[in-house]
N, C-alpha and C. Protein backbone atom coordinates (compact mmCIF):
# COMPACT_ATOMS: atom_id res chain seq x y z
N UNK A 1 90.50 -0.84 63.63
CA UNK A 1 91.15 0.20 62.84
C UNK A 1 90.54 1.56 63.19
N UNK A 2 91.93 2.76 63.11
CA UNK A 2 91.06 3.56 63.85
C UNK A 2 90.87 4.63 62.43
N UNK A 3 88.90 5.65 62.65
CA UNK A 3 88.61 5.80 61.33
C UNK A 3 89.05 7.67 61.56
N UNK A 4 89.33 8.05 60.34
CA UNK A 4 89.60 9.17 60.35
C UNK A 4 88.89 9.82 59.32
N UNK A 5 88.15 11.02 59.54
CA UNK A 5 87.30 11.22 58.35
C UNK A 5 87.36 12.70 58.37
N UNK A 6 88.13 13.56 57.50
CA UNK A 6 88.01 15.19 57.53
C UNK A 6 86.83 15.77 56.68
N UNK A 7 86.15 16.30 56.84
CA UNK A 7 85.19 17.08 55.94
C UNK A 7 85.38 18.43 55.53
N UNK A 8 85.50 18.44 54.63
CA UNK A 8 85.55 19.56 53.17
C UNK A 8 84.81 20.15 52.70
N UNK A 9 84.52 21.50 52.63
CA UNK A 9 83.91 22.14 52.11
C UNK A 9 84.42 23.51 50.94
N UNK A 10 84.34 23.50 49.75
CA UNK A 10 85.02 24.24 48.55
C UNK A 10 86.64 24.22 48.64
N UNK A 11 87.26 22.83 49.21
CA UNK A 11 88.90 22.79 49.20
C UNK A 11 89.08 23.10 50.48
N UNK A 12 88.34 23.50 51.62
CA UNK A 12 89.22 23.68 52.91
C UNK A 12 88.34 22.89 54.03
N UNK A 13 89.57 22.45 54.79
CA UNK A 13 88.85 21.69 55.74
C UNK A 13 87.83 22.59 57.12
N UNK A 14 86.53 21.65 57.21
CA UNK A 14 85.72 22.38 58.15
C UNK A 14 85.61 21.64 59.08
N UNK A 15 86.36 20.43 59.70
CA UNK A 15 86.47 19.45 60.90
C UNK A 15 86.75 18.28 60.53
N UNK A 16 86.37 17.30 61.53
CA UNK A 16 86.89 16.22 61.39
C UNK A 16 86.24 15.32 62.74
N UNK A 17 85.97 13.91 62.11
CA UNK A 17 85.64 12.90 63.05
C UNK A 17 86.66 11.42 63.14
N UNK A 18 87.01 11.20 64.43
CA UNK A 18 87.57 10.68 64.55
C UNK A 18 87.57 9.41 65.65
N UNK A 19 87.18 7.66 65.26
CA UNK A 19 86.58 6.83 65.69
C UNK A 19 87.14 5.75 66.32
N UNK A 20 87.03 4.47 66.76
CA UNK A 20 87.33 3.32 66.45
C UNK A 20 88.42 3.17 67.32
N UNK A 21 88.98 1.62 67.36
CA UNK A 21 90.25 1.41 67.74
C UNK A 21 91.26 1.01 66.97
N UNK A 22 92.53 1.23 67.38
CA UNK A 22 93.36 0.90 66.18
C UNK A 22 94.28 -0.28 66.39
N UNK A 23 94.07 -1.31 67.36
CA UNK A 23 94.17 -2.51 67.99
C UNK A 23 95.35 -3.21 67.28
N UNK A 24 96.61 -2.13 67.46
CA UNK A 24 98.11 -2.39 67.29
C UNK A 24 98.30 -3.44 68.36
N UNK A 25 97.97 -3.02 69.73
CA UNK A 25 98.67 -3.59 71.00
C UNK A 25 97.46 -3.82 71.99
N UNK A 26 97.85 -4.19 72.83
CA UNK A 26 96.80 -4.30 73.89
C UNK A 26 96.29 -2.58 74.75
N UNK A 27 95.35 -2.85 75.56
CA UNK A 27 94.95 -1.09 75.66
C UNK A 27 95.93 -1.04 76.75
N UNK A 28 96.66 0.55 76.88
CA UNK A 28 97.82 0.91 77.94
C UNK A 28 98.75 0.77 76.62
N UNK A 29 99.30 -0.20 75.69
CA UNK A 29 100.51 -0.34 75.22
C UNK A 29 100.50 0.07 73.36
N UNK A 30 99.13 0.52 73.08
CA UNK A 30 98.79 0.64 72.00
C UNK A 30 99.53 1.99 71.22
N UNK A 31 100.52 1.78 70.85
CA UNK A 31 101.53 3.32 70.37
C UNK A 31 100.65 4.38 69.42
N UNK A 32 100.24 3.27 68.64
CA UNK A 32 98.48 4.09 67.61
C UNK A 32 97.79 4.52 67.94
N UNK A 33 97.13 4.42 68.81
CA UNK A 33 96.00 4.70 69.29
C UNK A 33 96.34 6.36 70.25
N UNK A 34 97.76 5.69 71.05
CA UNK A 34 98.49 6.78 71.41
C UNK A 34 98.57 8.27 70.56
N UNK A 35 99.07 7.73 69.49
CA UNK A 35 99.64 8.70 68.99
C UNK A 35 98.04 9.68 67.94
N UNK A 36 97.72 8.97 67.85
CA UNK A 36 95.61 8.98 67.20
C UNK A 36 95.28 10.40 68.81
N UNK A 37 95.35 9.36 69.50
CA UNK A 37 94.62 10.16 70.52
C UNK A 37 95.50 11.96 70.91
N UNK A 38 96.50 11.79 70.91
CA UNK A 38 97.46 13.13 71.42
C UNK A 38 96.99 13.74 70.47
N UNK A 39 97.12 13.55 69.18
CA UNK A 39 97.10 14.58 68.46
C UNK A 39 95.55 15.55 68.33
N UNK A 40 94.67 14.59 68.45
CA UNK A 40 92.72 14.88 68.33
C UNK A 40 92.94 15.80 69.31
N UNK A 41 93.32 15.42 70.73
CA UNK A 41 93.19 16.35 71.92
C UNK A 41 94.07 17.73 71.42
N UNK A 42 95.43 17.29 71.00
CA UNK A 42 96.21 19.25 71.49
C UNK A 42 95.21 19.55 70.17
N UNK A 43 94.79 19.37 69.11
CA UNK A 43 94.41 19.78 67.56
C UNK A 43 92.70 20.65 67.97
N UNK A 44 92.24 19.69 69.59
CA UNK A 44 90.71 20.37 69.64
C UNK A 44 90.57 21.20 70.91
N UNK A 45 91.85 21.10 71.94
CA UNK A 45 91.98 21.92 72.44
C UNK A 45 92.68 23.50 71.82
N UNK A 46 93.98 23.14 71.36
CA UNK A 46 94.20 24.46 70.26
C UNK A 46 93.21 25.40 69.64
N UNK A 47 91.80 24.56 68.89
CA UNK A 47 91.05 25.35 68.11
C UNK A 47 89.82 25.88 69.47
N UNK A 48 89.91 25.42 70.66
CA UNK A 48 89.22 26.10 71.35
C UNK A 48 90.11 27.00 71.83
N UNK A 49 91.35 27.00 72.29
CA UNK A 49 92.41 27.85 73.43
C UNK A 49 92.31 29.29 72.33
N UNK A 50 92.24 28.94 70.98
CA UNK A 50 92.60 30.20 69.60
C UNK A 50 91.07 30.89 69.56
N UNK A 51 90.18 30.50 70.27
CA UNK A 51 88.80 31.25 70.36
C UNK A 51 88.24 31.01 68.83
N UNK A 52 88.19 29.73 68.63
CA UNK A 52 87.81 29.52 66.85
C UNK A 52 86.57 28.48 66.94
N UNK A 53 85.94 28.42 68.28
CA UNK A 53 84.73 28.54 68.15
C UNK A 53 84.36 26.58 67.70
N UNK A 54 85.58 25.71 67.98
CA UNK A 54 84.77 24.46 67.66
C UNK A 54 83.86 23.93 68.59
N UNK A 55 83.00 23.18 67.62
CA UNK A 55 81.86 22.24 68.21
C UNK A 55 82.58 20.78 68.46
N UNK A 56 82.55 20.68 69.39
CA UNK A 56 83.30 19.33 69.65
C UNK A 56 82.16 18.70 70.64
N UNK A 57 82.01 17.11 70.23
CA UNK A 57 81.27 16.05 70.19
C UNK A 57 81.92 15.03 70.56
N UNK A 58 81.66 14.34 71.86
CA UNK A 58 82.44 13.31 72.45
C UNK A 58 81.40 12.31 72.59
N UNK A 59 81.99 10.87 72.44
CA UNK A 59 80.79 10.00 72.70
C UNK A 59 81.88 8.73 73.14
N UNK A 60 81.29 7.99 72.87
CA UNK A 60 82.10 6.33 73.60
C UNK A 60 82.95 6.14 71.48
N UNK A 61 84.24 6.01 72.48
CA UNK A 61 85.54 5.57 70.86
C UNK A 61 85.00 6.91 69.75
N UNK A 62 84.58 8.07 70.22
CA UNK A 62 84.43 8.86 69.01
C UNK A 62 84.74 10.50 69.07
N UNK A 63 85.21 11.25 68.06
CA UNK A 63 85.90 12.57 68.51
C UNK A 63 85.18 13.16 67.67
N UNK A 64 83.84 14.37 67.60
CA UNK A 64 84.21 14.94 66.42
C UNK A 64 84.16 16.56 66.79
N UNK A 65 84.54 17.34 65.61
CA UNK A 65 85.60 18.48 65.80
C UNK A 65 84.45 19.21 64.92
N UNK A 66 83.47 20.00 64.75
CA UNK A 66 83.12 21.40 63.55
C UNK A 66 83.59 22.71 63.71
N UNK A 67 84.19 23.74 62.88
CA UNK A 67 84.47 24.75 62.53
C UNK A 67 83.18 25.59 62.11
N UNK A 68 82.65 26.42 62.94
CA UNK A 68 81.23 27.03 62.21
C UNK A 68 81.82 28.04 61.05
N UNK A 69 83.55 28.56 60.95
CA UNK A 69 83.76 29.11 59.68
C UNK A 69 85.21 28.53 59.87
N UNK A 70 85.72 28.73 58.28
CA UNK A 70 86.80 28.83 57.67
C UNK A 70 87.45 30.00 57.25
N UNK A 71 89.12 29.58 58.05
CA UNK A 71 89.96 30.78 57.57
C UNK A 71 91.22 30.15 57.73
N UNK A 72 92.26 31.34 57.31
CA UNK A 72 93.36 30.71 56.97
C UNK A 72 93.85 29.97 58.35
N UNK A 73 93.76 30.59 60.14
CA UNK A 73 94.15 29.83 61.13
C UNK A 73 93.67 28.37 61.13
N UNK A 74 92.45 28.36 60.95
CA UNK A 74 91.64 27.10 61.31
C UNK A 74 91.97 25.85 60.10
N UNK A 75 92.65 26.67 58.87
CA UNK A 75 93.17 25.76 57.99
C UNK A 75 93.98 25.04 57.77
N UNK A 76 95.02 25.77 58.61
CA UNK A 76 96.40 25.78 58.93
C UNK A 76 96.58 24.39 60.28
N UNK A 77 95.59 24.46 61.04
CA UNK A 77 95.68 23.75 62.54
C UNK A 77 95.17 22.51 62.05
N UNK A 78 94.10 22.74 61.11
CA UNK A 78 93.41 21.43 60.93
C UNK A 78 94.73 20.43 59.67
N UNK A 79 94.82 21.39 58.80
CA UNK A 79 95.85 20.73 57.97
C UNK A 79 97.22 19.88 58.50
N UNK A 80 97.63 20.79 59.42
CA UNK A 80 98.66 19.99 60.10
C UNK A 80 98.72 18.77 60.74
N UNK A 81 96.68 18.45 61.61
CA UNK A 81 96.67 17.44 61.91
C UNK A 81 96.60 16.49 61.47
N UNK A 82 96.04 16.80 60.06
CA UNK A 82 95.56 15.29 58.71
C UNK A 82 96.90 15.20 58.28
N UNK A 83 98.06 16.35 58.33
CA UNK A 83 99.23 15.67 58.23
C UNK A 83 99.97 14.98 58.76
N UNK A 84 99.66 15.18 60.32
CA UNK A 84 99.93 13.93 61.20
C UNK A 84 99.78 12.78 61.03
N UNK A 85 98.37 13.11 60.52
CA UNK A 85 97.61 11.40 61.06
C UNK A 85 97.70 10.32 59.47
N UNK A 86 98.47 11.29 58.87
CA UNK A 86 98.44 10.75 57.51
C UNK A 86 100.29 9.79 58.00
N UNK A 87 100.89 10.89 58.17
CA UNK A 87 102.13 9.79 58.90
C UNK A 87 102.24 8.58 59.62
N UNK A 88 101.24 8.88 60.46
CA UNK A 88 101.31 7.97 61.26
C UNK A 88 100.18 6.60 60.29
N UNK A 89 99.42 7.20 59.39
CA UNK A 89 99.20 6.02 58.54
C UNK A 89 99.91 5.62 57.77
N UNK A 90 100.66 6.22 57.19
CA UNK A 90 101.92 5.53 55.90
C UNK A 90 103.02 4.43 57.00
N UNK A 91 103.02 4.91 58.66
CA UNK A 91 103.54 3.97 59.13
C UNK A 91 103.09 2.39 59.65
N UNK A 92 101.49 2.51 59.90
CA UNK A 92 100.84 1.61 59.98
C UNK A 92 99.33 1.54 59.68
N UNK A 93 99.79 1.66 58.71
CA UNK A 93 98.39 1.34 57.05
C UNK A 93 96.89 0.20 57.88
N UNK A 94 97.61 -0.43 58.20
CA UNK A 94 96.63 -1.85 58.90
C UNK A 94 95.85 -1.12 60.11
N UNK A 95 96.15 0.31 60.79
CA UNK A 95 95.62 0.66 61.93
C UNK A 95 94.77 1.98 61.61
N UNK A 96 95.42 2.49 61.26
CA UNK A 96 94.61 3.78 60.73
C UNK A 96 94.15 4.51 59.11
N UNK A 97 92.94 4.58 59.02
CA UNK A 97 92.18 5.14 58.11
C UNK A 97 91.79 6.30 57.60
N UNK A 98 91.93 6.92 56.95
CA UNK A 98 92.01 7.95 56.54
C UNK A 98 90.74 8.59 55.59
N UNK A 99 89.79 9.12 55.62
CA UNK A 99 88.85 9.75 54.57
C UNK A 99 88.58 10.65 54.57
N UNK A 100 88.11 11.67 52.96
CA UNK A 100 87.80 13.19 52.96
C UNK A 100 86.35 12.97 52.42
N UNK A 101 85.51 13.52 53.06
CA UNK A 101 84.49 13.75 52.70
C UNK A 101 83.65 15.31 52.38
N UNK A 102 83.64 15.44 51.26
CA UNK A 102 82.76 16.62 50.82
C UNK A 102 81.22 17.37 51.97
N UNK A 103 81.38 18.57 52.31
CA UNK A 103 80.12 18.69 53.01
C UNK A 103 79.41 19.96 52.42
């Protein structure tokens, strides 16, 4: 299952880590994992291409994304992606995970 975890700070999001597999299909045919992965990439390339300064952290099955500040762009980019990834969980609940954590 793949883990999704945004972190919060006073109501707005300040990044996000993003883990795991989401072992719909075999690897190559996995539509989840697919659709997990497109979005992390345009969501952490965007907040670098917009000069917004993320810390991005790559490791083996793991993504994570920090914002050293919050504003309305960076709220806006990040929001859209937990709205993604929230779709694509209401479509397959069994694959992807979703959590907000306070920082």
């Amino acid at each position: 299952m793949i883990k999704a975890e945004f972190f919060e700070k006073d109501g707005e999001i300040t990044g996000f880590r993003v883990n795991d597999h989401a072992d719909y299909a075999e690897s190559g045919e996995d539509i989840v994992c697919a659709a997990v992965s497109s979005a992390v990439q345009l969501t952490a390339n965007l907040l670098d291409a917009l000069d917004l300064q993320p810390d991005i952290n790559l490791g083996e099955n793991v993504v994570e994304c920090m914002l050293p500040s919050t504003g309305n762009l960076q709220a806006k980019i990040l929001g859209q992606f937990r709205l993604h990834l929230e779709s694509v969980q209401e479509e397959f609940p069994e694959n992807i995970k979703i959590t907000i954590s306070e920082v």
